[in-house]
N, C-alpha and C. Protein backbone atom coordinates (compact mmCIF):
# COMPACT_ATOMS: atom_id res chain seq x y z
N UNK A 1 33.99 -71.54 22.71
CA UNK A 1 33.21 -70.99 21.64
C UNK A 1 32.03 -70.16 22.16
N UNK A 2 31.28 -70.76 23.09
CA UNK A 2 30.49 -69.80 23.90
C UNK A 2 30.91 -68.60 24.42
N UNK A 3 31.65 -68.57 24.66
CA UNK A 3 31.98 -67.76 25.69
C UNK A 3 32.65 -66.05 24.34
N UNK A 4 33.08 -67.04 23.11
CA UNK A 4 33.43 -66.02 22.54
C UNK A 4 32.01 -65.12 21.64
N UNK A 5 30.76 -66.34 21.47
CA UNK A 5 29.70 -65.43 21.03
C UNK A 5 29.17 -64.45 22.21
N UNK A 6 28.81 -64.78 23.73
CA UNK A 6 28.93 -63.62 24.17
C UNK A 6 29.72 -62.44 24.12
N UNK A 7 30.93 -62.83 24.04
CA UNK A 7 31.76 -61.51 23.88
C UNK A 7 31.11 -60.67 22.55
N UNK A 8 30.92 -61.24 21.77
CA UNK A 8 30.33 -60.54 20.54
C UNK A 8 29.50 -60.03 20.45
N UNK A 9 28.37 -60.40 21.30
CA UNK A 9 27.08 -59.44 21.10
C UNK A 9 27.15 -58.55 22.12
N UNK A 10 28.18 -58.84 23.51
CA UNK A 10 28.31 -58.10 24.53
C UNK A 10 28.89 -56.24 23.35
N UNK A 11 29.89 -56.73 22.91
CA UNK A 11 30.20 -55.81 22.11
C UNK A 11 29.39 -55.04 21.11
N UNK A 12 28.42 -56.01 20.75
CA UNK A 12 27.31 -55.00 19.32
C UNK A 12 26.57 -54.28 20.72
N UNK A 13 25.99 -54.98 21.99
CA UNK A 13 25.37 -53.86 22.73
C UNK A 13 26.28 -52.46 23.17
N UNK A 14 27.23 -52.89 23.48
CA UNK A 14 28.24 -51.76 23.27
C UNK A 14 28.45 -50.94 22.58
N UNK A 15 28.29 -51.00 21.00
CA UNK A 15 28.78 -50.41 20.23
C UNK A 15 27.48 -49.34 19.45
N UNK A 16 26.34 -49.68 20.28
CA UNK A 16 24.72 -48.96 19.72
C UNK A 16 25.58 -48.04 20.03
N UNK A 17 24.18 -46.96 19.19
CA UNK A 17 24.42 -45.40 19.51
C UNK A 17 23.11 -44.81 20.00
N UNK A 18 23.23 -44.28 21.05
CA UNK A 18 21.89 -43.87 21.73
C UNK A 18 21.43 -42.64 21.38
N UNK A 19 20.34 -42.89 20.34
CA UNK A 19 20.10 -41.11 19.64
C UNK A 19 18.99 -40.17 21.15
N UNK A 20 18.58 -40.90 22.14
CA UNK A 20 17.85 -39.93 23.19
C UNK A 20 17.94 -39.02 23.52
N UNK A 21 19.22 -38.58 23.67
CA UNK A 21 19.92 -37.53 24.48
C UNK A 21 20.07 -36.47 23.23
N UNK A 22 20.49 -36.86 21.94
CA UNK A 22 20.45 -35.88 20.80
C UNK A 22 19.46 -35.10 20.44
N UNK A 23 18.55 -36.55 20.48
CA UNK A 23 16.95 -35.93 20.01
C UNK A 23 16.31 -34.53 21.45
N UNK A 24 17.04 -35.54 22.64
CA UNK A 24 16.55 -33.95 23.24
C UNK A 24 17.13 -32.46 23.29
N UNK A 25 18.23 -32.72 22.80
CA UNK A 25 19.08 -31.48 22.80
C UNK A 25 18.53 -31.13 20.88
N UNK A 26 18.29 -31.96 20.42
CA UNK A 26 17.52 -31.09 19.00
C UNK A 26 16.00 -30.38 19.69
N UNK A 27 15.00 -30.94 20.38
CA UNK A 27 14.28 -30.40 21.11
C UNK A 27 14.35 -29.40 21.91
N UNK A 28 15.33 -29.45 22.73
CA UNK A 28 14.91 -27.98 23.41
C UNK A 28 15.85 -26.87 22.49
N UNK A 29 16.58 -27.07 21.74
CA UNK A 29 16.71 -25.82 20.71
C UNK A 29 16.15 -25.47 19.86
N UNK A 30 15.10 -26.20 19.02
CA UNK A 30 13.83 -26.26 18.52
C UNK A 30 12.97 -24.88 19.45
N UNK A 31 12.71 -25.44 20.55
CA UNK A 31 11.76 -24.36 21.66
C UNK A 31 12.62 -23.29 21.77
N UNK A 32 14.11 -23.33 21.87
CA UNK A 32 14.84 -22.32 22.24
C UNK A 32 14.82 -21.48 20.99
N UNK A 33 14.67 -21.35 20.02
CA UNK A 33 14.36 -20.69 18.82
C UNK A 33 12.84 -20.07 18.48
N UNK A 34 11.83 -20.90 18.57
CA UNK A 34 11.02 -20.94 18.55
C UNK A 34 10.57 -19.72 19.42
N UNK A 35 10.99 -19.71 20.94
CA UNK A 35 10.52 -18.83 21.93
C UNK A 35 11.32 -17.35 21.85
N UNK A 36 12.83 -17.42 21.13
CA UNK A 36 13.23 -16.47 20.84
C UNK A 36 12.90 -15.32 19.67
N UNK A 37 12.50 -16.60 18.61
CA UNK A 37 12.47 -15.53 17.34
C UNK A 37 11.31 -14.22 17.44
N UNK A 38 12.05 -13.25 16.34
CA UNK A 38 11.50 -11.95 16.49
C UNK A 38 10.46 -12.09 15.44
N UNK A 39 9.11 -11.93 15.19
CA UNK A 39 8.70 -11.72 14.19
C UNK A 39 8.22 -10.74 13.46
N UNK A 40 8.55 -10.32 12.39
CA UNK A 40 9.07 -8.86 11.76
C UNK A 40 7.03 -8.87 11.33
N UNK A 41 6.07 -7.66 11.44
CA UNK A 41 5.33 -7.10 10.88
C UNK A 41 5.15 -6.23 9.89
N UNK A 42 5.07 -7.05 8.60
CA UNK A 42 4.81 -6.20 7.97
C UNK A 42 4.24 -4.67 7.41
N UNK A 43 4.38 -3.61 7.09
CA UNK A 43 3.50 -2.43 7.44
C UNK A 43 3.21 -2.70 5.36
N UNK A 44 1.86 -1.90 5.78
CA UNK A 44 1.12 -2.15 4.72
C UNK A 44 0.26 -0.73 4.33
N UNK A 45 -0.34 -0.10 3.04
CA UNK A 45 -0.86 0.84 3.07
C UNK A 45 -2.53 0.67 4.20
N UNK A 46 -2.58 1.88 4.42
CA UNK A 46 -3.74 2.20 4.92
C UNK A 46 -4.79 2.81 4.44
N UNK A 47 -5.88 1.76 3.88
CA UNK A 47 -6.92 2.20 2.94
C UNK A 47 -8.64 2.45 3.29
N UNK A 48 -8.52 3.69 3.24
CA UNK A 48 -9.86 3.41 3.66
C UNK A 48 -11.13 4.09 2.88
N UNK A 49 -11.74 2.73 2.67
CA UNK A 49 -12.93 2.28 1.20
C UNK A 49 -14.16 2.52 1.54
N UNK A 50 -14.99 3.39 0.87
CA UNK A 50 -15.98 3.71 1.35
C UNK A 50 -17.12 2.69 1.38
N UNK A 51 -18.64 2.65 1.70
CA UNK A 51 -19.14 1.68 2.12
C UNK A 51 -19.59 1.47 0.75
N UNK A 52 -20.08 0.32 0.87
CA UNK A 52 -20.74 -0.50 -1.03
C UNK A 52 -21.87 0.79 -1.28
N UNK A 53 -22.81 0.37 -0.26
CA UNK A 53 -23.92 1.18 -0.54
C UNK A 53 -23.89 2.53 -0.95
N UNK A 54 -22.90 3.41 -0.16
CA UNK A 54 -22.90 4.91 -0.73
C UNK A 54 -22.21 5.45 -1.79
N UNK A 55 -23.28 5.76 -2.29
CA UNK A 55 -22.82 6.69 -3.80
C UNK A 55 -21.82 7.83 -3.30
N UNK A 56 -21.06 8.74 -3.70
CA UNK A 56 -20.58 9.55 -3.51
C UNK A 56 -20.02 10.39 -4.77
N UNK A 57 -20.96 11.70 -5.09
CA UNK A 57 -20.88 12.33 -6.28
C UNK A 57 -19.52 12.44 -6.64
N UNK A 58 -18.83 12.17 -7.85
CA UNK A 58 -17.59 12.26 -8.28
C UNK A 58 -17.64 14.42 -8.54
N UNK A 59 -16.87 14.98 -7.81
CA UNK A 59 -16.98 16.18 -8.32
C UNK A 59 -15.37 16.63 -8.81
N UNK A 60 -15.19 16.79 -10.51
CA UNK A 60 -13.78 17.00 -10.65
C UNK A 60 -13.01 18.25 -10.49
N UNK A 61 -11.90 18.61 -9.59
CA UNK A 61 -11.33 18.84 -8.89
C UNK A 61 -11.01 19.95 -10.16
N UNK A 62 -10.67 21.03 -9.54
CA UNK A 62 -10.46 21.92 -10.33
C UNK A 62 -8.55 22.57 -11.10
N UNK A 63 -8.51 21.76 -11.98
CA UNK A 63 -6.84 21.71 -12.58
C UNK A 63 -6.67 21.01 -11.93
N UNK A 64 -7.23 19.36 -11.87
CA UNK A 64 -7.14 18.01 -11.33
C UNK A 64 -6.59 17.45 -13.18
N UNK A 65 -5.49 16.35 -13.09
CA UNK A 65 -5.35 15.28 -14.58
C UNK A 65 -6.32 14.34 -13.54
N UNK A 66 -7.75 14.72 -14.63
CA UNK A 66 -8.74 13.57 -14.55
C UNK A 66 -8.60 12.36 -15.26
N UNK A 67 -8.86 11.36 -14.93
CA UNK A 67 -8.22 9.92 -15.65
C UNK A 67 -9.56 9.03 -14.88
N UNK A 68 -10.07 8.56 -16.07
CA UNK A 68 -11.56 8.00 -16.20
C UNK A 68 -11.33 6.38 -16.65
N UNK A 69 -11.24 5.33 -15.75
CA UNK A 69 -11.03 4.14 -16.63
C UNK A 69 -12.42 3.38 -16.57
N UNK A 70 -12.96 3.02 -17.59
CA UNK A 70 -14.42 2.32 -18.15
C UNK A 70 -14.61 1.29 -17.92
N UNK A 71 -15.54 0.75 -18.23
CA UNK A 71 -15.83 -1.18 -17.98
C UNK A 71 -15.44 -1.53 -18.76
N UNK A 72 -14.65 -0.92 -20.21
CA UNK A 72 -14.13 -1.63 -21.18
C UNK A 72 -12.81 -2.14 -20.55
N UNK A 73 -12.26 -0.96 -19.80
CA UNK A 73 -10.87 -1.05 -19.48
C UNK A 73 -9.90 -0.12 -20.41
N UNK A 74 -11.30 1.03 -21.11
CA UNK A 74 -10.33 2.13 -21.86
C UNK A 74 -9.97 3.48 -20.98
N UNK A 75 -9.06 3.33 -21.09
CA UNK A 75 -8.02 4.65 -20.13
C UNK A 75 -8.59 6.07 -21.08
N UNK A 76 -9.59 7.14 -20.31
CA UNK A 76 -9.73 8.39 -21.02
C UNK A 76 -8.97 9.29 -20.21
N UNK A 77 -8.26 10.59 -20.39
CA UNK A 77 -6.90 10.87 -19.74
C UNK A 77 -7.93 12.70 -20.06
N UNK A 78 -8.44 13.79 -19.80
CA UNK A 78 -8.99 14.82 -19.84
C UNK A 78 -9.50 15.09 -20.93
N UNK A 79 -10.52 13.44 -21.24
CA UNK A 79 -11.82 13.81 -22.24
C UNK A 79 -11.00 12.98 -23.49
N UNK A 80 -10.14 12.44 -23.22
CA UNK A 80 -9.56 11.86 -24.59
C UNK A 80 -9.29 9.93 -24.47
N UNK A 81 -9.76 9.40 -25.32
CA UNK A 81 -9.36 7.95 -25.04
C UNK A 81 -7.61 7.84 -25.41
N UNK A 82 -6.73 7.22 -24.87
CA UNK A 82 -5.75 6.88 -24.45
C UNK A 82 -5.11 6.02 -24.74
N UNK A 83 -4.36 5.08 -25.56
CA UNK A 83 -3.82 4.30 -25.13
C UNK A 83 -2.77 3.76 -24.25
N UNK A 84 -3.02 2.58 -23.45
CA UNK A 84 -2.32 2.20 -21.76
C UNK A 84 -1.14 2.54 -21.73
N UNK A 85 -0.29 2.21 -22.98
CA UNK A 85 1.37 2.62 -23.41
C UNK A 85 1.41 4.28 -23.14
N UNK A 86 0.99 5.14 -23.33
CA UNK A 86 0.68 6.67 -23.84
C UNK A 86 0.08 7.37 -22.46
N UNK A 87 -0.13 6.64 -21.48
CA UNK A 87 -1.09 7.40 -20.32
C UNK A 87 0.35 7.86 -19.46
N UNK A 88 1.68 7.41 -19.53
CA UNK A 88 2.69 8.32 -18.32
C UNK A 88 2.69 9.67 -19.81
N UNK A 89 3.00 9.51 -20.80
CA UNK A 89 3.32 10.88 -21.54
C UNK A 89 2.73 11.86 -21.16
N UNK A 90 0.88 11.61 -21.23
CA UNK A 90 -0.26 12.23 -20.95
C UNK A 90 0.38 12.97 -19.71
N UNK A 91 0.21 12.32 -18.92
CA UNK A 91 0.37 12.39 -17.37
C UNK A 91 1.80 13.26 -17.20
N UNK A 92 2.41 13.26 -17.89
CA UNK A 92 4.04 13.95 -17.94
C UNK A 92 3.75 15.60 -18.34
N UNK A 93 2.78 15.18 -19.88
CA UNK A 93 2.49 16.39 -20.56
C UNK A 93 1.91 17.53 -19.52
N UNK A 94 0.43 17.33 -19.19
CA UNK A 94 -0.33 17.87 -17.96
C UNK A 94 0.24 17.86 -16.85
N UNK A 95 1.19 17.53 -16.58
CA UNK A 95 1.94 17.95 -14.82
C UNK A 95 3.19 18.73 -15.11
N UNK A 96 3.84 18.61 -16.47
CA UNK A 96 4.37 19.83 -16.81
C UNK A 96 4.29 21.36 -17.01
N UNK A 97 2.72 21.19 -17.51
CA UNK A 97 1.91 22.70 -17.59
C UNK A 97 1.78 23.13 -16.11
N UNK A 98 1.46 22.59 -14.98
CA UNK A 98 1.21 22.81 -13.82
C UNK A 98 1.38 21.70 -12.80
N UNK A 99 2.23 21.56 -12.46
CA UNK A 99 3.11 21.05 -11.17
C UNK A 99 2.57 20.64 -9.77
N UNK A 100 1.75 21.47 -9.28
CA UNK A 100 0.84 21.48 -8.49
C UNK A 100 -0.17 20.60 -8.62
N UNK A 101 -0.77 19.96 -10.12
CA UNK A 101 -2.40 19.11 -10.53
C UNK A 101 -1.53 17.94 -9.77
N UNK A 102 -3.10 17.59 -8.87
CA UNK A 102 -2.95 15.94 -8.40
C UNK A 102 -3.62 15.30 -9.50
N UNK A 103 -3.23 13.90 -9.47
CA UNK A 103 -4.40 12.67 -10.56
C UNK A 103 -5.47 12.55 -9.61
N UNK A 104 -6.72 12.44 -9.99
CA UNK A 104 -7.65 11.97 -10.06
C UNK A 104 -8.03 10.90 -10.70
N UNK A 105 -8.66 9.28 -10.52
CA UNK A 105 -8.26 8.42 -11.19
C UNK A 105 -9.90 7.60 -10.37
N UNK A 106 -11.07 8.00 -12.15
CA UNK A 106 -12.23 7.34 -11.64
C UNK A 106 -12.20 5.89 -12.56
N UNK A 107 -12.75 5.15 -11.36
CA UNK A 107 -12.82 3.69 -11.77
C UNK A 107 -14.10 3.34 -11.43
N UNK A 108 -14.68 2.51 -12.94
CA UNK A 108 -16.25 2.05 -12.93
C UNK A 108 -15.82 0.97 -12.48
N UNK A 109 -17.12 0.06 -11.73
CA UNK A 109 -17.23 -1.02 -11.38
C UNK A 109 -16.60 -2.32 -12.12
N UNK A 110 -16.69 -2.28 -13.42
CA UNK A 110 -16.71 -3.80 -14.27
C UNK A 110 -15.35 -3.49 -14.66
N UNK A 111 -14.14 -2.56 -14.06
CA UNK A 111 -12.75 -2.06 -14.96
C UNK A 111 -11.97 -3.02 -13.84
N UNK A 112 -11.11 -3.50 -14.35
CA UNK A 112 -9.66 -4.36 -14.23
C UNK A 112 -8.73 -3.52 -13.26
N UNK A 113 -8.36 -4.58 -11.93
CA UNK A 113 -7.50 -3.67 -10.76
C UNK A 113 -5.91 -4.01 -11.71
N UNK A 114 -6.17 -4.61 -12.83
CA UNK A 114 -4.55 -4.47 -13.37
C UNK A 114 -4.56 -3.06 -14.37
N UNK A 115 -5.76 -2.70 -14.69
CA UNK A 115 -5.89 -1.35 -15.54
C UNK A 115 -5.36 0.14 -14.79
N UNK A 116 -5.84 -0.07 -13.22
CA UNK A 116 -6.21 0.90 -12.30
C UNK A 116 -4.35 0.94 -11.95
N UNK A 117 -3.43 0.09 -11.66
CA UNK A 117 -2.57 -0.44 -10.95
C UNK A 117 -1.93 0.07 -11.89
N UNK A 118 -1.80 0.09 -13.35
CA UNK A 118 -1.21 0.16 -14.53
C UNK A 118 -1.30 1.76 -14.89
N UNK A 119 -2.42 2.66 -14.16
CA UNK A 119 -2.43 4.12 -14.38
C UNK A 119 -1.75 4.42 -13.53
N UNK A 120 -1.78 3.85 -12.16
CA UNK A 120 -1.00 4.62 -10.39
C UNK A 120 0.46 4.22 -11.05
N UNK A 121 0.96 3.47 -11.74
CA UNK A 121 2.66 3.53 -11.81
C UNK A 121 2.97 4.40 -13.04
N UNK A 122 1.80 4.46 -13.94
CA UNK A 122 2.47 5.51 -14.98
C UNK A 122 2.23 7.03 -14.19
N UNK A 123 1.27 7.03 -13.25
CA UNK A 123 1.52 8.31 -12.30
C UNK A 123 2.54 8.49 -11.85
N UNK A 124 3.18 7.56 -11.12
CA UNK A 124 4.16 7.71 -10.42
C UNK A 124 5.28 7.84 -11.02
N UNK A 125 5.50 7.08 -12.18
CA UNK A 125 6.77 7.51 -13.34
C UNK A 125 7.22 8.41 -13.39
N UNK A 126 5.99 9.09 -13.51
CA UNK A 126 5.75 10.80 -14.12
C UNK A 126 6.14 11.79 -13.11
N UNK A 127 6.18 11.35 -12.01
CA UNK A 127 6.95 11.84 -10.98
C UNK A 127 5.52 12.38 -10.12
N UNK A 128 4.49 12.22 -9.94
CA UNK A 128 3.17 12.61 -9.92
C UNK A 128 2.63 11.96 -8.97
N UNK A 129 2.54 12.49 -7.44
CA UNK A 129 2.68 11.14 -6.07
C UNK A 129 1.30 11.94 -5.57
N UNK A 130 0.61 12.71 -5.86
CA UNK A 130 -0.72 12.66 -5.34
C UNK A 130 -1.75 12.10 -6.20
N UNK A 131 -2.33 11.10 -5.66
CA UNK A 131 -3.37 10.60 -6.76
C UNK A 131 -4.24 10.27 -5.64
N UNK A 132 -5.85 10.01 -6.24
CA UNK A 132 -6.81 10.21 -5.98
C UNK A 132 -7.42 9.07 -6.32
N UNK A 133 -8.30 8.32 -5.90
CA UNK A 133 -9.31 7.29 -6.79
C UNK A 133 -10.67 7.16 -6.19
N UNK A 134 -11.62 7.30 -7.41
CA UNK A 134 -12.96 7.70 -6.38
C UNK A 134 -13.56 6.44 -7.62
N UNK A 135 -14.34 5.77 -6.69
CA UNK A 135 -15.60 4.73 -7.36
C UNK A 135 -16.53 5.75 -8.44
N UNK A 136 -16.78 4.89 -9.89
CA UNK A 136 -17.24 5.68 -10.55
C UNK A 136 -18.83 4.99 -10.55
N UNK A 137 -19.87 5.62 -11.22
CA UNK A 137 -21.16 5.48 -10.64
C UNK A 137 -21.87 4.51 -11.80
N UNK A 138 -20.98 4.03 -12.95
CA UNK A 138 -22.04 3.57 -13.97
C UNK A 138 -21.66 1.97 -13.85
């Protein structure tokens, strides 16, 4: 009877499974990945914002579509208030007469970067890829 419980546990030591050798071969492919991978850089626009402090006279551009957005967050499109739906038409209308006008696109301090973001794609709709944005002074 002895002799058969050794046999038995002789066998459960036998029958482990030794995870060491796995865990190191999950390890060094871990590093082996790690040391290989490529990491992709994003490219991003290149903006460059003038300093807080300096004013810089807004002077409008001559057969420029001037586009004035307020601290209300009302879109004025060459002296006319606008509504946000209605600013690619605008923008369609005036780059039809002349092909050549870049946007100009002044933004006061207290106006919404979803207002500003919301004129550059109805620019761009419009088929209209030079635009302009100058800090407005009030």
């Amino acid at each position: 009877m002895r002799k058969h419980i050794a046999s038995l546990r002789r066998e459960e030591d036998e029958n482990e499974i030794n995870l060491t050798p796995m865990l190191d071969v999950v390890f060094i492919m871990l590093i082996f990945f790690i040391v290989t991978a490529t990491f992709i850089r994003e490219t991003g626009l290149d903006v460059q914002r003038p300093d807080e402090n300096e004013n810089i006279p807004v002077i409008q551009e001559d057969g420029a579509i001037f586009i004035i957005i307020d601290n209300n967050d009302d879109i004025w499109v060459d002296g006319q208030v606008v509504d946000d739906r209605a600013v690619r038409a605008h923008i369609e209308r005036l780059h039809a007469e002349n092909a050549e006008r870049p946007v100009v696109i002044q933004v006061e301090p207290f106006s919404t970067t979803r207002r500003l973001v919301g004129v550059m794609d109805a620019s761009q709709q419009a088929d209209v890829y030079n635009i302009s944005i100058v800090k407005g002074g009030g």
